[in-house]
Protein backbone atom coordinates (compact mmCIF):
# COMPACT_ATOMS: atom_id res chain seq x y z
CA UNK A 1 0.00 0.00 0.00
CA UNK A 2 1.54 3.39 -0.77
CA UNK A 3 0.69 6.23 1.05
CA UNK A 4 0.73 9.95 -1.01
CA UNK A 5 1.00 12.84 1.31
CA UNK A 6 0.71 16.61 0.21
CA UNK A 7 3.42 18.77 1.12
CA UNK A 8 1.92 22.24 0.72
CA UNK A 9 3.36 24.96 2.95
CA UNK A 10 1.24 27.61 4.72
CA UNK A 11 1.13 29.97 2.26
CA UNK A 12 0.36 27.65 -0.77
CA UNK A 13 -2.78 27.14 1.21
CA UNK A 14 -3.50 30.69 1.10
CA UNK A 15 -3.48 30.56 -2.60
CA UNK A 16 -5.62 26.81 -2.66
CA UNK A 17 -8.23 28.93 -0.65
CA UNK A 18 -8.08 31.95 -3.12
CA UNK A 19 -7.99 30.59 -6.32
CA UNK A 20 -11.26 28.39 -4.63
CA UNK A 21 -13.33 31.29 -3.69
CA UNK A 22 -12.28 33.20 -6.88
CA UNK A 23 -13.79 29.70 -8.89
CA UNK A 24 -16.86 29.65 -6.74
CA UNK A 25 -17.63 33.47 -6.60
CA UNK A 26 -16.64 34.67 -9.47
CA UNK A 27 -15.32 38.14 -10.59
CA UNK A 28 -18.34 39.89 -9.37
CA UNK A 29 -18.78 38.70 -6.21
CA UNK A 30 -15.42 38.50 -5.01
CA UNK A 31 -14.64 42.20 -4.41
CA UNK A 32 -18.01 42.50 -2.15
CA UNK A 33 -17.15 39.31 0.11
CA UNK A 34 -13.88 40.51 0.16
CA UNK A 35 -15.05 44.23 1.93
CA UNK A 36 -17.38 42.32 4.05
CA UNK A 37 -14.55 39.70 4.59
CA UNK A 38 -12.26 43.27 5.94
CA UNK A 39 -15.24 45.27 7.89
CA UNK A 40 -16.11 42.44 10.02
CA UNK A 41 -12.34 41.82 10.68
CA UNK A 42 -11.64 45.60 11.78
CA UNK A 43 -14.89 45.24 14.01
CA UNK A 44 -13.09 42.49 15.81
CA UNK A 45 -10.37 44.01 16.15
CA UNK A 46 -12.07 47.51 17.18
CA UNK A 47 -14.49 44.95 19.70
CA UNK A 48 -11.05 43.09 20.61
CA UNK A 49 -9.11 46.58 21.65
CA UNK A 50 -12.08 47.50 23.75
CA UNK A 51 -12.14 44.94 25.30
CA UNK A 52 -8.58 44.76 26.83
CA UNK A 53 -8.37 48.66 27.32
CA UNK A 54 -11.08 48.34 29.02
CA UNK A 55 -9.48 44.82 31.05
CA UNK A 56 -6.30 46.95 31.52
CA UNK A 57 -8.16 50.24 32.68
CA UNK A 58 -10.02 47.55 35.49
CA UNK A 59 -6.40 45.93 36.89
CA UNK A 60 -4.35 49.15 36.83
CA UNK A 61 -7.32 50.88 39.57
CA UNK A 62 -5.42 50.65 43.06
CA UNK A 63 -8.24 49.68 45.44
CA UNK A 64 -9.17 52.33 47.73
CA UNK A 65 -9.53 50.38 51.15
CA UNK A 66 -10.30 52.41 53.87
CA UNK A 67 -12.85 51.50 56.41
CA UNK A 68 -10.60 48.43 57.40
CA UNK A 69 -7.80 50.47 58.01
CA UNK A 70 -9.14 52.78 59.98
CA UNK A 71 -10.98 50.98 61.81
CA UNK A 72 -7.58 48.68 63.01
CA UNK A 73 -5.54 52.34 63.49
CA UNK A 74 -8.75 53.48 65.52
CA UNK A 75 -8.79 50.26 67.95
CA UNK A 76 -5.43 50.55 68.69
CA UNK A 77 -5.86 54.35 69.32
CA UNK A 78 -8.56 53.59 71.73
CA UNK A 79 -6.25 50.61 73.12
CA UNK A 80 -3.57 53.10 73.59
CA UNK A 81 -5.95 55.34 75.33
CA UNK A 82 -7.00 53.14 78.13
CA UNK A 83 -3.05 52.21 78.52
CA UNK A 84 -2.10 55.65 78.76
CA UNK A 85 -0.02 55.57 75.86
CA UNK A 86 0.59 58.99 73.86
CA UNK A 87 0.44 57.48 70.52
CA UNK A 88 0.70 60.83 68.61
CA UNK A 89 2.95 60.85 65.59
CA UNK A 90 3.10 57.06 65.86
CA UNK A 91 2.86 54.76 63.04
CA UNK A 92 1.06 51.59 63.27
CA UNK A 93 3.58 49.43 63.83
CA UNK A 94 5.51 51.34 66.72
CA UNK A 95 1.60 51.56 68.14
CA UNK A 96 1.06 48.50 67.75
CA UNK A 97 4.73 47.58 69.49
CA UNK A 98 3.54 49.89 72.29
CA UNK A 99 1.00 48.51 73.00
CA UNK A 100 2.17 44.73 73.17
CA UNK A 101 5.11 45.95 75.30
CA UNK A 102 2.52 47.71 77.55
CA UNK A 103 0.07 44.77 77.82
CA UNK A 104 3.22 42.58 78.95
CA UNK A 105 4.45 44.82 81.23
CA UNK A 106 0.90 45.00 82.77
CA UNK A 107 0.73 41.17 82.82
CA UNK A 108 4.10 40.62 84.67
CA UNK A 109 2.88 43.35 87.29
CA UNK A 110 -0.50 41.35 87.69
CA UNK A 111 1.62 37.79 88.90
């Protein structure tokens, strides 16, 4: 049994395909499926660049988070405040620092 293969390249199938349509459609009709052929490719393309400026314009907007924040600085404020701790010009951290080291010393004190 012998076994023919065709060895046709990429681009000799681009000219199979053309030479096809050009048999089927003709000279007239060729032209007109060809400008349909090239609007509905620029719509998705148009449709397609929307789409991922529109993607990109969603995953390059930073959160704005706030209420959990502020609501962990203002608990450790009012923390600080029944320790007696000035916490003025702190940051978190060193607050939050101040506080542990003030809870410890108040639990040594206690035993």
């Amino acid at each position: 049994m012998l076994e023919y293969s065709l060895n046709i390249a990429g681009s000799e199938w681009i000219i199979i395909i053309f030479v096809g349509l050009f048999a089927l459609l003709g000279t007239n009709k060729l032209p007109e499926v060809t400008k349909k052929l090239g609007r509905a490719v620029g719509e998705y393309n148009k449709t397609k660049n929307e789409i991922q400026s529109h993607i990109a314009g969603i995953t390059n907007t930073i959160p704005n988070i706030t209420a959990p924040v502020q609501n962990e600085r203002e608990k450790m404020e009012f923390i600080a405040k029944t320790l007696n701790i000035d916490f003025t010009g702190m940051t978190d951290g060193e607050l939050k620092k101040s506080i542990s080291s003030k809870m410890s010393e108040s639990g040594t004190k206690g035993n």
